[in-house]
Protein backbone atom coordinates (compact mmCIF):
# COMPACT_ATOMS: atom_id res chain seq x y z
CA UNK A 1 59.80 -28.73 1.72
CA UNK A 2 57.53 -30.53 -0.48
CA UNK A 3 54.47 -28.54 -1.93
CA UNK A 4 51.47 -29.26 -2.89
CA UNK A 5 47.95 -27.51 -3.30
CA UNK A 6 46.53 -28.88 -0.48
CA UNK A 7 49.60 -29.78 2.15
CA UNK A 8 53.08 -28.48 2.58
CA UNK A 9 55.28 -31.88 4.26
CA UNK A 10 58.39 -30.42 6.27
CA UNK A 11 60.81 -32.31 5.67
CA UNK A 12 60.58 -34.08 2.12
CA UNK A 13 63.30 -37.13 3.62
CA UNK A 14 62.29 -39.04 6.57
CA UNK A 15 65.96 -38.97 8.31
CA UNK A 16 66.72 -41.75 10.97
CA UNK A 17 69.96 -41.81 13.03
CA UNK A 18 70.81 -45.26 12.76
CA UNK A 19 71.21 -47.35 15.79
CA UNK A 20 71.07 -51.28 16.51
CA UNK A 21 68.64 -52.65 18.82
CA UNK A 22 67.48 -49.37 18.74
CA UNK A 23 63.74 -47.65 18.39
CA UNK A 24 64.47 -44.45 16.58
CA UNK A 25 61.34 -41.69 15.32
CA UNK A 26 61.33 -38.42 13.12
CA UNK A 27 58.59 -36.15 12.76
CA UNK A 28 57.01 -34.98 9.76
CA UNK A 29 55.30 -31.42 9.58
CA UNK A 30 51.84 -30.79 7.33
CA UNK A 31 51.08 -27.52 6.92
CA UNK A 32 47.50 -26.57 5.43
CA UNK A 33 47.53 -22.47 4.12
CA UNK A 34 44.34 -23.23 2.44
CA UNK A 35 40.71 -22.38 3.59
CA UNK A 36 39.56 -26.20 3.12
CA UNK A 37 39.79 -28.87 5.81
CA UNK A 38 42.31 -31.58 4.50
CA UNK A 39 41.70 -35.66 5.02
CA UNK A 40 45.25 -37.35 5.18
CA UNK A 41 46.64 -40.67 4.99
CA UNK A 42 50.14 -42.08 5.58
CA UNK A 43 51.61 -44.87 3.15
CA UNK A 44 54.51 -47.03 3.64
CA UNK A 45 56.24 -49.81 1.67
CA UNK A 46 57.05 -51.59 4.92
CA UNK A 47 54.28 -51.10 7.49
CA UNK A 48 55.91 -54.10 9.84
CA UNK A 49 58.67 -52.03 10.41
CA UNK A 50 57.17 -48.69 10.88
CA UNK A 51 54.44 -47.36 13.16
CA UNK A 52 53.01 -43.83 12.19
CA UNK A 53 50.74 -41.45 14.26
CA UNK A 54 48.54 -40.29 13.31
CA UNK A 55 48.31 -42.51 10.61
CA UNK A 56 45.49 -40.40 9.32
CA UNK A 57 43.80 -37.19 10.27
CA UNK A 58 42.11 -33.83 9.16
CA UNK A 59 44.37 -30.46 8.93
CA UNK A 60 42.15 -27.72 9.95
CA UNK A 61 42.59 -24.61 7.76
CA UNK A 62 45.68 -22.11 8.10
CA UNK A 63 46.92 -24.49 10.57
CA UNK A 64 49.64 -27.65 10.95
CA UNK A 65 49.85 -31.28 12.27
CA UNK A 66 52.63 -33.06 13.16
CA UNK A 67 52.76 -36.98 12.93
CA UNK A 68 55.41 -39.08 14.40
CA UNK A 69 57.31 -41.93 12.63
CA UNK A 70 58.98 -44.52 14.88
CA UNK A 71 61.05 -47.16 13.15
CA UNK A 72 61.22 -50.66 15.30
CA UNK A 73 64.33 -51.62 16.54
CA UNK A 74 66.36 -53.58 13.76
CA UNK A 75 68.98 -56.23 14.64
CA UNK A 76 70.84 -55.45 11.70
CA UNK A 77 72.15 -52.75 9.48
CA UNK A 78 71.57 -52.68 5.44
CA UNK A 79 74.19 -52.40 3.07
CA UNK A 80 76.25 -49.12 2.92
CA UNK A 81 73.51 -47.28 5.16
CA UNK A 82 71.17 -47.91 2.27
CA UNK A 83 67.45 -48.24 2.67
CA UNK A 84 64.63 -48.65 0.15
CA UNK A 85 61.50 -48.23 2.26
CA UNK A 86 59.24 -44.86 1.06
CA UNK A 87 56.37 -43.58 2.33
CA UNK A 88 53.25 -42.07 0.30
CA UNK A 89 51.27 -39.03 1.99
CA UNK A 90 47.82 -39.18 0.25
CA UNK A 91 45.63 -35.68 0.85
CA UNK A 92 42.27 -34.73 0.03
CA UNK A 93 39.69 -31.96 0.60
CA UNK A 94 37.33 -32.78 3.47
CA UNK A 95 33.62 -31.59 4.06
CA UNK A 96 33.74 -28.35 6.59
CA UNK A 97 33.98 -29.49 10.25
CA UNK A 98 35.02 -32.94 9.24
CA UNK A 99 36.95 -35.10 12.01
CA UNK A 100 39.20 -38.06 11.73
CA UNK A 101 35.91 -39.85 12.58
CA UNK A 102 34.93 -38.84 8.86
CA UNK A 103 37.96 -40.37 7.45
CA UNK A 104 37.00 -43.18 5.21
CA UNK A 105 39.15 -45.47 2.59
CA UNK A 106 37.24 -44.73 -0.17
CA UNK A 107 38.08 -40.54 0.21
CA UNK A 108 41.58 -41.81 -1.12
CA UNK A 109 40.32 -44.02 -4.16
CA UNK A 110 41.18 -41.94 -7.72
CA UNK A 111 38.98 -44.48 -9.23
CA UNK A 112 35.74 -42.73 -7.28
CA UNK A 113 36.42 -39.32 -9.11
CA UNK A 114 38.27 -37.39 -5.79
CA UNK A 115 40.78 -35.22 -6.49
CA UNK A 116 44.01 -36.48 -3.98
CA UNK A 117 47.21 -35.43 -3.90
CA UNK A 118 50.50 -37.61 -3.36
CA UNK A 119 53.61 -36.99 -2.19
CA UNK A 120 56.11 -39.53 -2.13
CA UNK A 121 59.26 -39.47 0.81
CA UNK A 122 61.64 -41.83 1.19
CA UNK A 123 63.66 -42.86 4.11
CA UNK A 124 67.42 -42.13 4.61
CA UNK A 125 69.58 -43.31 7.41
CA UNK A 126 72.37 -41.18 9.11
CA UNK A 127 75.06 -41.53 11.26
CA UNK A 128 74.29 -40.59 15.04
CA UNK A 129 76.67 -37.59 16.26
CA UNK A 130 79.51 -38.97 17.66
CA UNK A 131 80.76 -38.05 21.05
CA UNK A 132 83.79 -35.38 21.16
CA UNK A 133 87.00 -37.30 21.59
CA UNK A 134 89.16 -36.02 24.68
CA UNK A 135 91.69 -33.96 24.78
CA UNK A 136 95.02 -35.37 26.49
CA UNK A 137 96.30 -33.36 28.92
CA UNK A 138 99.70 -31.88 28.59
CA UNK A 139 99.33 -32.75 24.62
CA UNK A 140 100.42 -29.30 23.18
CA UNK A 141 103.94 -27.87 22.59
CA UNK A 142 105.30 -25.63 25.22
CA UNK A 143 102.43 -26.30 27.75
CA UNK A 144 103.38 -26.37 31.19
CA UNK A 145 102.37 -28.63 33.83
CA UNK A 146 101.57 -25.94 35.95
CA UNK A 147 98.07 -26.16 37.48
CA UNK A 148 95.56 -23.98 35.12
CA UNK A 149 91.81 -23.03 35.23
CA UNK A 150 89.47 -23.91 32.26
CA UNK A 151 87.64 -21.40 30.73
CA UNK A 152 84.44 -21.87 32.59
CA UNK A 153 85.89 -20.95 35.87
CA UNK A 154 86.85 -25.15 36.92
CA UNK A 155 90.09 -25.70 38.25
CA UNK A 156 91.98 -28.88 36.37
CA UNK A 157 93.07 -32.14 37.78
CA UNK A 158 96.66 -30.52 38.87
CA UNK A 159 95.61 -27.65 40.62
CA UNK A 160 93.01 -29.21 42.45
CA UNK A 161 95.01 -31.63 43.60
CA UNK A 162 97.41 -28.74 44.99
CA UNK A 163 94.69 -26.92 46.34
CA UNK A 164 93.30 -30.25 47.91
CA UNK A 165 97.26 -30.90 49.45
CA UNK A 166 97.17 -27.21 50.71
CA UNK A 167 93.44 -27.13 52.62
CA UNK A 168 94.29 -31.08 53.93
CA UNK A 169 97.88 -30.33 55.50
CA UNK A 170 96.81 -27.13 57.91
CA UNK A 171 93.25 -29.08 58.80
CA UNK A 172 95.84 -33.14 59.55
CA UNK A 173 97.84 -29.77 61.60
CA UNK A 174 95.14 -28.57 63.27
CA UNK A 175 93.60 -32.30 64.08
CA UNK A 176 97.33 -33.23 65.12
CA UNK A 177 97.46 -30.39 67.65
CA UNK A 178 94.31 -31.36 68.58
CA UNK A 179 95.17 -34.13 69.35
CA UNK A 180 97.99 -33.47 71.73
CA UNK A 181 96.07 -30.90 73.72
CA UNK A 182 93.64 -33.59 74.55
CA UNK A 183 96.36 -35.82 75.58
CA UNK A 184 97.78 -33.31 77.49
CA UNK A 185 94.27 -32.55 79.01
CA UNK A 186 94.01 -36.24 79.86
CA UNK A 187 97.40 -35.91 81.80
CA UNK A 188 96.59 -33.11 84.06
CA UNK A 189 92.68 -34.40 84.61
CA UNK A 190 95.10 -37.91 85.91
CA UNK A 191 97.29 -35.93 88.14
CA UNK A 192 94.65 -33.46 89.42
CA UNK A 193 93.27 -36.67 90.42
CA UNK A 194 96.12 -38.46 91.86
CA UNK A 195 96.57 -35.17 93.55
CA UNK A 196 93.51 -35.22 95.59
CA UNK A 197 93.73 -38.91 96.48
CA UNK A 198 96.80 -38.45 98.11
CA UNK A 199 95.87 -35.20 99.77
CA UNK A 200 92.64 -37.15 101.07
CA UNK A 201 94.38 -39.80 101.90
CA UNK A 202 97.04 -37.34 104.20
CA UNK A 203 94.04 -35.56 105.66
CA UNK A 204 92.56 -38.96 106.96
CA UNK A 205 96.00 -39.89 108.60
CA UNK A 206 96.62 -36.48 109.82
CA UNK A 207 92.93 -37.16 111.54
CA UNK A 208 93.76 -40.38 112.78
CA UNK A 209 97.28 -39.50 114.27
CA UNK A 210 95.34 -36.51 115.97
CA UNK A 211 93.00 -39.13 117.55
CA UNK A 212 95.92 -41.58 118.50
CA UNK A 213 97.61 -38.72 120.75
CA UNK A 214 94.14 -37.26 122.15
CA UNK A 215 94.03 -40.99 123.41
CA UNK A 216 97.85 -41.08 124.78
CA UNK A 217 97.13 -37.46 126.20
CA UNK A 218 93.15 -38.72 128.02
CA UNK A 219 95.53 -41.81 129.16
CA UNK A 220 98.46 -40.22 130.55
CA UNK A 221 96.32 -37.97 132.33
CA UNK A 222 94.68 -40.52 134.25
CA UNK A 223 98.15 -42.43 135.23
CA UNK A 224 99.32 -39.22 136.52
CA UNK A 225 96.15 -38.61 138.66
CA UNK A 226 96.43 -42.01 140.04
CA UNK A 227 99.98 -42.01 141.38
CA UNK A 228 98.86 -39.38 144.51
CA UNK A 229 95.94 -41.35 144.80
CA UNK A 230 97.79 -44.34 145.72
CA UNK A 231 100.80 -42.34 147.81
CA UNK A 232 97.84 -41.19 150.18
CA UNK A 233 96.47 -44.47 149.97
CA UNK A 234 99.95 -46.09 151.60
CA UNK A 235 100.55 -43.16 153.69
CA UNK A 236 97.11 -43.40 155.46
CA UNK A 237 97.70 -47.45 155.99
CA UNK A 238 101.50 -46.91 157.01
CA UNK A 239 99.96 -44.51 159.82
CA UNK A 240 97.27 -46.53 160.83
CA UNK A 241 99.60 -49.53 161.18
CA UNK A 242 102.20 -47.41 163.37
CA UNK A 243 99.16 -46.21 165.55
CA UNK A 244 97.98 -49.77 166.19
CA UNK A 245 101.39 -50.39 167.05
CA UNK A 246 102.11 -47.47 169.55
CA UNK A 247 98.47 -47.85 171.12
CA UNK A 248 100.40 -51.63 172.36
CA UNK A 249 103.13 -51.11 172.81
């Protein structure tokens, strides 16, 4: 931490985690512990390739502003990680109740007879924190292939594949046996069926055989009624005839 009699600047290296193609910020922290309000302005040796904010401000007393540096995406990377650009915090002591409103360019000019204080930072680039590299299974001495479970309670790629095997094989059981029962299901709903057709089927010929011999019995009865009929019927006509013939003779 740079400081000075007016601001405190947390931290004193403006550190950027290199990337390509990349937009990248880090924050700066002023700190007034004075009783005075505090006029700043933010410097930089490249201002294409930075954007601050606030670029300038006030810094109330006993109290802290943060301002945000955002370097533009670059489309290449300098020499060994090396970068030149710095940036110059200028701070003077404001008029009480001043806003960034107040802010003018000629608070900052020496020449004028106004007391401001510099601090200079300069820019650093860093390598971005690399991903952990995994761990091949199986890769120490002795281990086992058994199945294992990790320490926060998550079964590994064996075991869960075990435990996968072990839950599928009763439920393909249960779905085989399934299954079958509806087959079988199917079979006895086909010869319940078949069943009844041919039981319907007997009752209508039982019903129709019943009807052919009520016929042959209404029929039989009549030819047997008619045979006496026709006996008298000669009998009567024999008699007459031998009558006729006796009343000639």
């Amino acid at each position: 931490m740079t400081s000075g009699e007016l601001l405190s600047i947390e931290p004193q290296e403006l550190k950027f985690p290199f990337e390509l193609k990349k937009q990248i910020s880090c924050s700066l922290q002023l700190s007034n512990k004075s009783e005075n309000y505090v006029a700043f302005k933010v410097k930089t040796t490249n201002p294409k390739k930075y954007c601050v904010r606030p670029n300038t401000g006030i810094v109330l007393p006993r109290s802290t502003c943060d301002v945000i540096v955002t370097m533009q995406a670059q489309r290449e990377a300098p020499p060994d990680m090396q970068c030149r650009d710095k940036f110059l915090l200028q701070s003077v002591v404001a008029g009480p109740g001043a806003t960034a409103k107040d802010i003018t360019p000629e608070m900052f000019n020496k020449e004028s007879g106004n007391q401001v204080e510099e601090s200079k930072l300069r820019v650093v680039y860093v390598s971005p924190p690399q991903p952990p590299s995994p761990v091949p299974e199986g890769s120490e001495e002795g281990s086992s292939p058994r199945a294992s479970v990790s320490d926060n309670g998550n079964m590994n790629a064996p075991e869960f594949t075990a435990v996968s095997r072990a839950h599928a094989e009763p439920q393909s059981q249960a779905s085989r046996g399934y299954t079958e029962s509806q087959d079988r299901s199917s079979e006895v709903k086909a010869l319940i069926s078949k069943l009844s057709e041919e039981k319907n089927a007997a009752i209508q010929n039982n019903n129709k055989l019943r009807q052919e011999l009520e016929l042959l019995r209404r029929q039989g009865s009549k030819s047997s009624s008619g045979i006496p009929f026709l006996y008298v019927v000669i009998v009567g006509l024999v008699g007459l005839l031998l009558g006729y013939l006796l009343r000639k003779t």
